[in-house]
N, C-alpha and C. Protein backbone atom coordinates (compact mmCIF):
# COMPACT_ATOMS: atom_id res chain seq x y z
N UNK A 1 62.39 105.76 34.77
CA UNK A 1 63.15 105.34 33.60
C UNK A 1 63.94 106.53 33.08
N UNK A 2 64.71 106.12 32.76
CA UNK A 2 65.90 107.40 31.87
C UNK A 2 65.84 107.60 30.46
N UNK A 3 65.78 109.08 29.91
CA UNK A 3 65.59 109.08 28.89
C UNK A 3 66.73 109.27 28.45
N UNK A 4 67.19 109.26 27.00
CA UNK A 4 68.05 109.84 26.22
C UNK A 4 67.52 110.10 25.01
N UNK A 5 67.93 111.35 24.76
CA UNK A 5 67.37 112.10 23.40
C UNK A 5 68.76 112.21 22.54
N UNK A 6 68.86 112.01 21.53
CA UNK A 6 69.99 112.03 20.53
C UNK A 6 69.75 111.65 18.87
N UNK A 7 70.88 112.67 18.42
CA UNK A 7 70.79 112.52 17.14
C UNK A 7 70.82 110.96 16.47
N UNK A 8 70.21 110.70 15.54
CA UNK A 8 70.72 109.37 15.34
C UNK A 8 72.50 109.49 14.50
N UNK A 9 72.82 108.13 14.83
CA UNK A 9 74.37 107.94 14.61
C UNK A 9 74.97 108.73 15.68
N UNK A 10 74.90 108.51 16.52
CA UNK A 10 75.94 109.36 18.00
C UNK A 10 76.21 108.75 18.56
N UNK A 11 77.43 108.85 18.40
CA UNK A 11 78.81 107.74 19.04
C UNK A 11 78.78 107.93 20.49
N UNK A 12 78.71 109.17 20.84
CA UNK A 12 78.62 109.59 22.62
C UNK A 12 76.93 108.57 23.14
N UNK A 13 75.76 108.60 22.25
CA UNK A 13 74.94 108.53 22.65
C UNK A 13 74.87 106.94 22.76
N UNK A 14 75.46 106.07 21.66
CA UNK A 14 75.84 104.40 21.89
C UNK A 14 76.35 104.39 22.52
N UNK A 15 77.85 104.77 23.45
CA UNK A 15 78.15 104.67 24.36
C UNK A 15 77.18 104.91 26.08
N UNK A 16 76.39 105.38 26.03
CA UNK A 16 75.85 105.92 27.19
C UNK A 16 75.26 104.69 27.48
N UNK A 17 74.12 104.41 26.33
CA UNK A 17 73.05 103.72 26.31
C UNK A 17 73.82 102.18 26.59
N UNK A 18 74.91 101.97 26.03
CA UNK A 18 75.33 100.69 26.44
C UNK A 18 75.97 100.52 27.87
N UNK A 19 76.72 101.80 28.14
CA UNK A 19 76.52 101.50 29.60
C UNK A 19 75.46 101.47 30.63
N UNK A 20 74.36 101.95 30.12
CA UNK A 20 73.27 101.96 31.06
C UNK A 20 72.67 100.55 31.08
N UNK A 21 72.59 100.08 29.73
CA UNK A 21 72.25 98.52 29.62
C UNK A 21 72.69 97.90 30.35
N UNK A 22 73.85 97.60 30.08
CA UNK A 22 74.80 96.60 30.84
C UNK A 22 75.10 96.77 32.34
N UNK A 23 74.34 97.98 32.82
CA UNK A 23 74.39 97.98 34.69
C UNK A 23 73.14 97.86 34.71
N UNK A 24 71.84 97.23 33.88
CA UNK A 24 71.02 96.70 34.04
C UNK A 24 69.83 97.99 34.15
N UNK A 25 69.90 99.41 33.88
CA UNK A 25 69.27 100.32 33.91
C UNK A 25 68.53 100.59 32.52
N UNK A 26 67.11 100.68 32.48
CA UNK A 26 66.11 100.89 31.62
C UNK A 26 66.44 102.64 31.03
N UNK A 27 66.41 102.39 30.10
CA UNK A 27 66.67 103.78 29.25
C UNK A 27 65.83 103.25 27.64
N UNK A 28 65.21 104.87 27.53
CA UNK A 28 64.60 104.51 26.61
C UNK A 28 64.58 105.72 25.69
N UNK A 29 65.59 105.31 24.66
CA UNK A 29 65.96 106.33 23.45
C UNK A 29 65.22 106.92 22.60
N UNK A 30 65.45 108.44 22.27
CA UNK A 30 64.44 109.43 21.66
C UNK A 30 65.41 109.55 20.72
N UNK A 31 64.99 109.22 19.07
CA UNK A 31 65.55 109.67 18.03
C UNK A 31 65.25 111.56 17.66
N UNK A 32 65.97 112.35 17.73
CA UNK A 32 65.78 113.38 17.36
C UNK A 32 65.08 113.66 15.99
N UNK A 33 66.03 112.61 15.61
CA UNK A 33 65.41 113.18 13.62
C UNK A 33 64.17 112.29 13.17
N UNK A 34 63.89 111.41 13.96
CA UNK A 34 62.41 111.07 13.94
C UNK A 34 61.35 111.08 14.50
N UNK A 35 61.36 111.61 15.61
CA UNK A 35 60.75 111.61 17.14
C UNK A 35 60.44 113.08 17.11
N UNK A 36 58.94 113.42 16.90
CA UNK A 36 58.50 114.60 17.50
C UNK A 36 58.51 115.22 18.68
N UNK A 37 58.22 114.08 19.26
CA UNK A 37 58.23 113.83 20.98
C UNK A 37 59.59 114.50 21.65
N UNK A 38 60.58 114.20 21.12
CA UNK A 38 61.96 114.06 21.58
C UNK A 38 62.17 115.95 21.28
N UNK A 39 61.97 116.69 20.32
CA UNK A 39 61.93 117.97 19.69
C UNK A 39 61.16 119.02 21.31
N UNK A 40 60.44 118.35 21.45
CA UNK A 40 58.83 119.12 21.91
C UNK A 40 59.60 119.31 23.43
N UNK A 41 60.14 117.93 23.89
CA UNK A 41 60.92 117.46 25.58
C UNK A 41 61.65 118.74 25.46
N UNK A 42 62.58 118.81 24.33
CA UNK A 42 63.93 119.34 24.62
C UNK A 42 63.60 121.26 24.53
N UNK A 43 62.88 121.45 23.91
CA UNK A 43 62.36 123.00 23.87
C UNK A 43 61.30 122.75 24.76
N UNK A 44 61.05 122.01 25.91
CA UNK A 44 60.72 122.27 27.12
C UNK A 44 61.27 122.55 28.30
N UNK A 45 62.63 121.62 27.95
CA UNK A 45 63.91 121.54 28.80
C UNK A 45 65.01 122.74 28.68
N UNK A 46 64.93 123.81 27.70
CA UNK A 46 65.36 124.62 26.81
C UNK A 46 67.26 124.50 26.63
N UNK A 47 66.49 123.22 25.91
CA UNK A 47 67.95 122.88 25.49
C UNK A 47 68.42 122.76 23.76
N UNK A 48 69.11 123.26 23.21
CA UNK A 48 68.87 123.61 21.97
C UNK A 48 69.62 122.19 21.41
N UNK A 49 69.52 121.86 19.82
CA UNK A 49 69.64 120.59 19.79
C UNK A 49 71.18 120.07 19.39
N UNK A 50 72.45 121.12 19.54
CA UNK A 50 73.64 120.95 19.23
C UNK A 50 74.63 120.87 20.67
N UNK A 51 73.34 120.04 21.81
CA UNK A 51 73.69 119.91 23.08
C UNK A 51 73.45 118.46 23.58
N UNK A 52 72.80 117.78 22.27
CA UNK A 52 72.71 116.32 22.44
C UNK A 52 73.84 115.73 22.53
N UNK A 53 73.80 114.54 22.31
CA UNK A 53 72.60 113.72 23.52
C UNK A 53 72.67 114.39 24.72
N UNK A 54 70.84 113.98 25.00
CA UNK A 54 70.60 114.52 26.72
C UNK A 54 70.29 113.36 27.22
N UNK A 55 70.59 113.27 28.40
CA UNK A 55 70.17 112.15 29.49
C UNK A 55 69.07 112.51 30.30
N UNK A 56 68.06 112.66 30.40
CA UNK A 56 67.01 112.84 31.57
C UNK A 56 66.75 112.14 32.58
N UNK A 57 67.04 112.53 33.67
CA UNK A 57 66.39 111.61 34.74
C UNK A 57 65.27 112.19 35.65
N UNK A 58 65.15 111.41 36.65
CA UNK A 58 63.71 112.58 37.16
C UNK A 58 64.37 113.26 38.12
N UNK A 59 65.42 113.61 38.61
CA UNK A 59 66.22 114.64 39.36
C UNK A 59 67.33 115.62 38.49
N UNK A 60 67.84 115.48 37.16
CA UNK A 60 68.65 116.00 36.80
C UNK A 60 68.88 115.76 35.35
N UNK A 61 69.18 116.31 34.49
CA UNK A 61 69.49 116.39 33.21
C UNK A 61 71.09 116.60 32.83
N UNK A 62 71.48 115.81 31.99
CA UNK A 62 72.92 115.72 31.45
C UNK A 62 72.78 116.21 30.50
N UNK A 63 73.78 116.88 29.53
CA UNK A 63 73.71 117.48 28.04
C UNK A 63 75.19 117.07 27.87
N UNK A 64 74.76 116.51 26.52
CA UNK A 64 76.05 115.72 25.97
C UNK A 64 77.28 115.00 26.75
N UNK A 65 76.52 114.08 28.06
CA UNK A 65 77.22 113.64 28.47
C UNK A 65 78.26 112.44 28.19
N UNK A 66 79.69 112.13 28.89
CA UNK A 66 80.35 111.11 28.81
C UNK A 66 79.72 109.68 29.65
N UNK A 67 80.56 108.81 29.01
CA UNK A 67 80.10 107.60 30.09
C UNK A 67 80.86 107.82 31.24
N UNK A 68 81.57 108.19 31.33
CA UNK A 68 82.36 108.60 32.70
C UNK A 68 81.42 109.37 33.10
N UNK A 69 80.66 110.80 33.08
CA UNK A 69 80.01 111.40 33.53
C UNK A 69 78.98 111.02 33.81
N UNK A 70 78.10 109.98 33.53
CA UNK A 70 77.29 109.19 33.62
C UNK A 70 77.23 108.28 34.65
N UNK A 71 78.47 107.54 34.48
CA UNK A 71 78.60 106.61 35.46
C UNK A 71 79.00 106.92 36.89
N UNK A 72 79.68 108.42 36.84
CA UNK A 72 79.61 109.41 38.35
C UNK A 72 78.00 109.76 38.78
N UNK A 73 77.71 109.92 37.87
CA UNK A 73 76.34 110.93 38.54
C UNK A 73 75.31 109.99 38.57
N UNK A 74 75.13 108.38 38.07
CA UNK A 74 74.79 107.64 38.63
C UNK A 74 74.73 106.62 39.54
N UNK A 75 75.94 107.00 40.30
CA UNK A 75 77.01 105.68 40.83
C UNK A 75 77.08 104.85 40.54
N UNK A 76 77.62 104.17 39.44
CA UNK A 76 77.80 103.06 39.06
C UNK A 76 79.17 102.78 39.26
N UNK A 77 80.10 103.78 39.52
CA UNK A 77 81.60 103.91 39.69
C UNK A 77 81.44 103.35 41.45
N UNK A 78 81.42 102.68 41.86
CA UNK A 78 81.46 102.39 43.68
C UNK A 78 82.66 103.18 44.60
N UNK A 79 82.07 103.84 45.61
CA UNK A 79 82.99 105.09 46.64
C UNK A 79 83.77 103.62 47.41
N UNK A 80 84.66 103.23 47.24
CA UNK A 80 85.24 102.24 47.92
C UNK A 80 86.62 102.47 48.54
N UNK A 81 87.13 103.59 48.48
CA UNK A 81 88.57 103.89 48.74
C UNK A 81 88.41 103.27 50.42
N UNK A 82 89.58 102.21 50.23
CA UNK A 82 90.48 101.87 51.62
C UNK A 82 89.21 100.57 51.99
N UNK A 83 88.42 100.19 51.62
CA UNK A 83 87.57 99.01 52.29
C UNK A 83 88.22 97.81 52.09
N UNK A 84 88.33 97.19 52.80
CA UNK A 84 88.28 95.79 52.57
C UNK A 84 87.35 94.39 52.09
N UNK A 85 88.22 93.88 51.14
CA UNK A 85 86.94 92.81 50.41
C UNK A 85 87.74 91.41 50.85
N UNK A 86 87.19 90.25 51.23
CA UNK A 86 87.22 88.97 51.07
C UNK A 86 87.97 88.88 49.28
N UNK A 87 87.38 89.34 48.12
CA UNK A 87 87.38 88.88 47.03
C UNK A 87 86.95 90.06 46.21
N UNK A 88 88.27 90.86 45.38
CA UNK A 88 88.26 91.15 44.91
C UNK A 88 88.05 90.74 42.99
N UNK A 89 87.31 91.16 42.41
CA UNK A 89 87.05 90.20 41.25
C UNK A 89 87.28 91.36 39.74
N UNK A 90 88.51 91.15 39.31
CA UNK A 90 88.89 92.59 38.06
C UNK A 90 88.37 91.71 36.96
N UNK A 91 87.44 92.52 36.57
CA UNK A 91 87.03 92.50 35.13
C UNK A 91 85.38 91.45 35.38
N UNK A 92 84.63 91.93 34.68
CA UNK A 92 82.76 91.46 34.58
C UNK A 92 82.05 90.56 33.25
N UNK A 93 83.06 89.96 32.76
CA UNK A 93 83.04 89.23 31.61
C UNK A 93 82.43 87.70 32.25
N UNK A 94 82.21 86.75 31.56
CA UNK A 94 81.33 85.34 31.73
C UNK A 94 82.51 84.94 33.38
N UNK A 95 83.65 84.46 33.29
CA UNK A 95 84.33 84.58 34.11
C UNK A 95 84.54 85.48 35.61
N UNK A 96 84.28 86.23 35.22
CA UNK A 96 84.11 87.56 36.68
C UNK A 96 82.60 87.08 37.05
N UNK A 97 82.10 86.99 36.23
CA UNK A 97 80.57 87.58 37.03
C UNK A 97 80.34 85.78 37.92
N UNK A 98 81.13 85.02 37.20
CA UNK A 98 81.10 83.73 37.79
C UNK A 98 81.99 83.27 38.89
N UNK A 99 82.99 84.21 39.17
CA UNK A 99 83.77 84.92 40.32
C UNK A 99 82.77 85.37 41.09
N UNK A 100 81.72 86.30 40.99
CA UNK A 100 81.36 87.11 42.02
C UNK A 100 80.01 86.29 42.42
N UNK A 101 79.62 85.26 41.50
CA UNK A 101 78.34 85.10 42.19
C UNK A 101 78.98 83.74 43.19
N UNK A 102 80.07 83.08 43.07
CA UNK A 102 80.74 82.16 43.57
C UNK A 102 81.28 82.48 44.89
N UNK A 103 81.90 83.66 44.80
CA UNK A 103 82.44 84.18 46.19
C UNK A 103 81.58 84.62 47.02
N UNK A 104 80.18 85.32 46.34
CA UNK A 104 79.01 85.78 47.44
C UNK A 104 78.05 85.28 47.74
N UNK A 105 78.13 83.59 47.10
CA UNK A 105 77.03 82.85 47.16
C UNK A 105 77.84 82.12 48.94
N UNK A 106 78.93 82.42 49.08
CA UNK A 106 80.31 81.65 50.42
C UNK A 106 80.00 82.56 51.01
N UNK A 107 79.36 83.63 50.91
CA UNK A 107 79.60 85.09 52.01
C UNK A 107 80.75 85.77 51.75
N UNK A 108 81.47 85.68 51.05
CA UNK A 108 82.97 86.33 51.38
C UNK A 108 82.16 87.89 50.18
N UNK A 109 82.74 88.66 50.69
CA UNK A 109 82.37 90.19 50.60
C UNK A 109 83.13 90.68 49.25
N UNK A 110 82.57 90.60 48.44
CA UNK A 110 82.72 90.53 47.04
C UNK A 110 82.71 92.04 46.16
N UNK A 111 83.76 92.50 45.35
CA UNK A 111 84.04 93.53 45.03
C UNK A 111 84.09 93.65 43.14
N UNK A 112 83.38 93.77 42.26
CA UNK A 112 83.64 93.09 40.98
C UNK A 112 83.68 94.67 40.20
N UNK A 113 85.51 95.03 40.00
CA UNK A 113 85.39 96.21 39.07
C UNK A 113 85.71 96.31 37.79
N UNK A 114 85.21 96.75 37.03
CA UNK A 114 84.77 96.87 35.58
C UNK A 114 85.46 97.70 35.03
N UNK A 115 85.85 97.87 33.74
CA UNK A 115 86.07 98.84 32.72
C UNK A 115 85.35 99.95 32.04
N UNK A 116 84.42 98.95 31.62
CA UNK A 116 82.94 99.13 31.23
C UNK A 116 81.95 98.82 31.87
N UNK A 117 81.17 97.51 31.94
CA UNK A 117 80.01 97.55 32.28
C UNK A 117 79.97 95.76 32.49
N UNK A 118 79.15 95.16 33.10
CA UNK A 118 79.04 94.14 32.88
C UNK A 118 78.79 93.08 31.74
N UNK A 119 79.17 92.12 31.42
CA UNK A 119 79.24 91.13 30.19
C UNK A 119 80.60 91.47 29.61
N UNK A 120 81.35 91.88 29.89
CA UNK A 120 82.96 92.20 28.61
C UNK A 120 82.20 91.55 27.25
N UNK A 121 83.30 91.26 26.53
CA UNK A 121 83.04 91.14 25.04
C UNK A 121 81.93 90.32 25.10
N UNK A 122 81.66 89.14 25.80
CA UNK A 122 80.63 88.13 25.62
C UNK A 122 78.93 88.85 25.68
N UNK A 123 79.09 90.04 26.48
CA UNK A 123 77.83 90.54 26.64
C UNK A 123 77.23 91.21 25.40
N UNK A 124 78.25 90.97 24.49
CA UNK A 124 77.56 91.85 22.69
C UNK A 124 77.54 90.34 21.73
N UNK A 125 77.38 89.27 21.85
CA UNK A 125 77.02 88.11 21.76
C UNK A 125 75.90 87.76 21.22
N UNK A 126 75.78 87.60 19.93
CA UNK A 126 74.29 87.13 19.64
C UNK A 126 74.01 85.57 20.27
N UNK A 127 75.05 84.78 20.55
CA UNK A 127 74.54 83.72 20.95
C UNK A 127 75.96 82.92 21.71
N UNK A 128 75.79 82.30 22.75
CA UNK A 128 76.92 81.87 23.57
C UNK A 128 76.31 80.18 23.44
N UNK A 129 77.16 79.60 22.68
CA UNK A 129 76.43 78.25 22.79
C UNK A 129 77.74 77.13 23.93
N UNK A 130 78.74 77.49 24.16
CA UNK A 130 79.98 76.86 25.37
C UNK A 130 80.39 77.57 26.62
N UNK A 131 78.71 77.91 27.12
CA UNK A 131 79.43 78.57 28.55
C UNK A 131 78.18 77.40 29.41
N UNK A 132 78.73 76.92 30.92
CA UNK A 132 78.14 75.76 31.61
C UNK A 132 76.84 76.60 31.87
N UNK A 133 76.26 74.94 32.07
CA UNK A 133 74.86 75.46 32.04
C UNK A 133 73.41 75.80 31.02
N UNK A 134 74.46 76.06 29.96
CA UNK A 134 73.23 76.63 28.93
C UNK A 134 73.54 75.31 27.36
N UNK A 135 73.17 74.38 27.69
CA UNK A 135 73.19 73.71 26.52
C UNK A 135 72.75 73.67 25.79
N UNK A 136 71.73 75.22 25.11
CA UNK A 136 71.31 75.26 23.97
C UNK A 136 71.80 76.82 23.58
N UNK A 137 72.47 77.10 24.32
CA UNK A 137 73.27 78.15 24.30
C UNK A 137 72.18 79.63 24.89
N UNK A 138 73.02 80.73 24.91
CA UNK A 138 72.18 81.59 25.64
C UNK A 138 73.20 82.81 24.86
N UNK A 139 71.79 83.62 24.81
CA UNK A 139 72.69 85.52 24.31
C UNK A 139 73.64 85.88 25.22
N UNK A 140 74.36 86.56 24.94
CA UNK A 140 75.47 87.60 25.60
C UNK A 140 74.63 88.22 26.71
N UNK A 141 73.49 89.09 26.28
CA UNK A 141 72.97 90.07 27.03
C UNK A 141 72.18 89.17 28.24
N UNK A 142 71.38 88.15 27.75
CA UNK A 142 70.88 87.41 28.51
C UNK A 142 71.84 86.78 29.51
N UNK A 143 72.58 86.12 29.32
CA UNK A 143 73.73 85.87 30.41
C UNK A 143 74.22 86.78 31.08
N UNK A 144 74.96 88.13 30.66
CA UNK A 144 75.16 89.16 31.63
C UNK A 144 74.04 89.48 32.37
N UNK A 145 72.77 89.59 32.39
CA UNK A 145 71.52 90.28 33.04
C UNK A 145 71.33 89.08 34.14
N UNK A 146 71.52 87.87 33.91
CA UNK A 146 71.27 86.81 34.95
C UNK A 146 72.22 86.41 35.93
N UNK A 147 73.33 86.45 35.31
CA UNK A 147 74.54 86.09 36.00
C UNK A 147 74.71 87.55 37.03
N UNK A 148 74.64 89.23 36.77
CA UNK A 148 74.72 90.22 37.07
C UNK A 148 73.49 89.92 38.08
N UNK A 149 72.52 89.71 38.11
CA UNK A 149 71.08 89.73 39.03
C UNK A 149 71.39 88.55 39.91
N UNK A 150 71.94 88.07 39.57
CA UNK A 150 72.73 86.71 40.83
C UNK A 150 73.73 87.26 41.29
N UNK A 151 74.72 87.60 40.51
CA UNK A 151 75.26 88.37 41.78
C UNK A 151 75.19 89.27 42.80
N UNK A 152 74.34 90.39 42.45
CA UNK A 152 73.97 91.37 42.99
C UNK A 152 73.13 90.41 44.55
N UNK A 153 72.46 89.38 43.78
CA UNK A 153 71.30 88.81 44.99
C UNK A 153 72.55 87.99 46.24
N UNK A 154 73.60 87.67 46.10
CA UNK A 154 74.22 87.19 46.63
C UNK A 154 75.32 88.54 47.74
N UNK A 155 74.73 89.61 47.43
CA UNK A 155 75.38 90.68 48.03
C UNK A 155 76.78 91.28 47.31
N UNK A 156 77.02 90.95 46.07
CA UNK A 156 78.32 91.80 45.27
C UNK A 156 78.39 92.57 44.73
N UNK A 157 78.91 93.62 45.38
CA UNK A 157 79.06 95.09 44.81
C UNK A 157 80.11 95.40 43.26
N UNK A 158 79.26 95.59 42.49
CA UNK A 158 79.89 96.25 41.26
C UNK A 158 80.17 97.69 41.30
N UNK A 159 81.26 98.23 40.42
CA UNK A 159 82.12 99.34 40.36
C UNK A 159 81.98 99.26 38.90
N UNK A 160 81.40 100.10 37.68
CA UNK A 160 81.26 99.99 36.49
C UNK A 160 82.12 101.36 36.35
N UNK A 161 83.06 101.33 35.13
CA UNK A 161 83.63 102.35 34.68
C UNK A 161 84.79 102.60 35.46
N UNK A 162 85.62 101.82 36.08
CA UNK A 162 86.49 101.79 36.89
C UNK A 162 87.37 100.56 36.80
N UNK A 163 88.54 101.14 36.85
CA UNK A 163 89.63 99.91 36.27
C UNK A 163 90.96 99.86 37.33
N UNK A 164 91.10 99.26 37.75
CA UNK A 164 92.23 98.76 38.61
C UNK A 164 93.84 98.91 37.19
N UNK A 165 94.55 99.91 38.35
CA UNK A 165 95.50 100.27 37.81
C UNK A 165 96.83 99.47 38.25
N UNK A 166 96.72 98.81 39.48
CA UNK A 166 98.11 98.31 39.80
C UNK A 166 97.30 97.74 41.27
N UNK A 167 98.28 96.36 41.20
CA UNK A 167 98.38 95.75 42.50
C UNK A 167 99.66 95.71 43.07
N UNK A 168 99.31 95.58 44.33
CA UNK A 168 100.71 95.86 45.15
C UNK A 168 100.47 95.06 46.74
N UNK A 169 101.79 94.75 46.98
CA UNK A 169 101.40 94.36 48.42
C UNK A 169 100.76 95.14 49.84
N UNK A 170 99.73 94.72 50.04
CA UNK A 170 99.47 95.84 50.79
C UNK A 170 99.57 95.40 52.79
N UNK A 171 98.97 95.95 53.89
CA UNK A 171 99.02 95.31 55.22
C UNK A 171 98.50 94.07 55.36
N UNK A 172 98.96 93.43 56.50
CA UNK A 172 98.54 92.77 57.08
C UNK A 172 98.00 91.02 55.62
N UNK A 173 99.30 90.93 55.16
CA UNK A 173 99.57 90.04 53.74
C UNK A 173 97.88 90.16 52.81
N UNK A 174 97.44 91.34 53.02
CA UNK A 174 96.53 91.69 51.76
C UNK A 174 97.00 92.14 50.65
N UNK A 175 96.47 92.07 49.14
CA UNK A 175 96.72 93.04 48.53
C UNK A 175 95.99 94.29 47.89
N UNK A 176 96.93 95.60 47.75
CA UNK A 176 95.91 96.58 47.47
C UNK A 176 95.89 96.15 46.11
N UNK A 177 94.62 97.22 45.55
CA UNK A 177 93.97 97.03 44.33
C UNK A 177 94.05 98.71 44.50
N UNK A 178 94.87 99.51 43.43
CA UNK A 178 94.99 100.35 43.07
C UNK A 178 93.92 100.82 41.80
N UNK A 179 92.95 102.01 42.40
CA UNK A 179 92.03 102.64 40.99
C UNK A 179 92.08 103.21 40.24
N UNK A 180 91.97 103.26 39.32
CA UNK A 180 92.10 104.49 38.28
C UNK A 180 91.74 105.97 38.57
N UNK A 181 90.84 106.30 39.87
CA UNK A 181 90.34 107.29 40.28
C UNK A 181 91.38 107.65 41.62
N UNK A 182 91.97 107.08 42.14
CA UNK A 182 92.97 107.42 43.23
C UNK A 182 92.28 106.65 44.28
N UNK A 183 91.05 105.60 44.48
CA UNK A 183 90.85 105.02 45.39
C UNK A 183 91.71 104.01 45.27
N UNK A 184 91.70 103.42 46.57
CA UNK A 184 92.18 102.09 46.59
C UNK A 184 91.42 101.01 47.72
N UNK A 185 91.50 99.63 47.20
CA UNK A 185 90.75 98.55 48.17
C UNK A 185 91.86 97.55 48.72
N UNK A 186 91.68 96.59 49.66
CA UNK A 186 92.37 95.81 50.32
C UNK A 186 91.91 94.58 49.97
N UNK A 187 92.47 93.59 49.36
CA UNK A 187 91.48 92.22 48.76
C UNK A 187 92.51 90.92 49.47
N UNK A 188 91.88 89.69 50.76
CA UNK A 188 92.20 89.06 50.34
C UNK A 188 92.88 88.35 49.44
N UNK A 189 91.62 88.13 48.79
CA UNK A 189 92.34 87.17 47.05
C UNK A 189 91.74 88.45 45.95
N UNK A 190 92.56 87.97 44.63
CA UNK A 190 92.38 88.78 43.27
C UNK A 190 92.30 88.13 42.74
C-alpha cells in the first residue's frame, strides 16, 4: 500500500491522492498535524517537513511530488509510442470506460487515454441515478471502480495522465493519435 504523508489542506497532496484513487491504487493518508505516526516515518526517512507531501512506496520515496511525477514513476502514463490499437478510446468518463469495456469485451485491442484518471467529472459524483443499468442509481466512484475493473478484465489498457493532442491521418487509412508526451498510437477507430 502507498503512503502519503502531508500537511493537511495540500492542494499537491489532493491531487496525488485522487489520482491514485481513480487508477484504483490503495493509498492511505498521514495527516502531519495530527498523526504522530506520520512525524516519527518522516524523521526516519530524514525528511524534514517543508518537503511534504511524501509518497512512500516500498521501493522508493517521492517528496513533494506532482501528479505527473507520480503517474511516471508509477506507470500509469502507458509506454505506447507507435503501437497499434483496434480502438482507440480519448477520455475515461461513464462513456469511455463504456467504450473500452465494449470494444474488449469483441477482442479488439483497446487503448483508453485519460487526462486524469478514470471516472471524468462523473467519478466525483455523490450519486448517478441516469446511467444504464443502475436503477437505483450508483456513486461516481463506485461506477468508475466497476466499469474500470471490467475493463481492465476484458484486456484494456489505460494511459492515466496523458492526453491526446491531435489526430491526423496516419498509414495504411489508420489514424494517428498524437500524445502529449511525443508518443504516438495508430487506432483503427477513435
Amino acid at each position: 500500500m502507498l503512503r502519503l504523508i502531508t500537511p493537511r489542506g495540500s492542494r499537491r497532496a489532493f491531487q496525488v491522492r485522487d489520482l491514485l484513487e481513480r487508477n484504483l491504487l490503495p493509498v492511505r493518508t498521514y495527516d502531519l498535524n495530527e498523526d504522530p505516526e506520520s512525524a516519527a516515518l518522516l524523521d526516519t526517512l530524514a525528511i524534514p517537513p517543508e518537503e511534504t507531501p511524501v509518497l512512500v512506496r516500498n521501493d522508493c520515496v517521492l517528496r513533494n511530488p506532482s501528479a505527473a511525477q507520480v503517474a511516471r514513476e508509477l506507470g500509469l502514463r502507458a509506454e505506447v509510442d507507435g503501437q497499434r490499437f483496434d480502438l482507440v478510446v480519448l477520455g475515461a468518463g461513464p462513456a469511455g470506460l463504456a467504450a473500452a469495456v465494449y470494444g474488449g469485451s469483441e477482442g479488439l485491442r483497446t487503448l483508453v487515454v485519460e487526462a486524469w484518471g478514470p471516472g471524468g467529472q462523473a467519478g466525483t459524483s455523490s450519486r448517478i441515478e441516469n446511467y444504464l443499468g443502475f436503477p437505483t442509481g450508483i456513486s461516481g466512484v463506485d461506477l468508475t471502480r466497476k466499469a474500470t475493473l471490467q475493463a481492465r478484465r476484458f484486456d484494456a489498457m489505460f494511459s492515466s495522465f496523458h492526453s491526446a493532442v491531435e489526430l491526423a491521418e496516419g498509414p495504411e487509412q489508420l489514424t494517428r493519435v498524437d500524445l502529449d508526451d511525443g508518443q504516438y498510437v495508430l487506432a483503427r477507430s477513435v
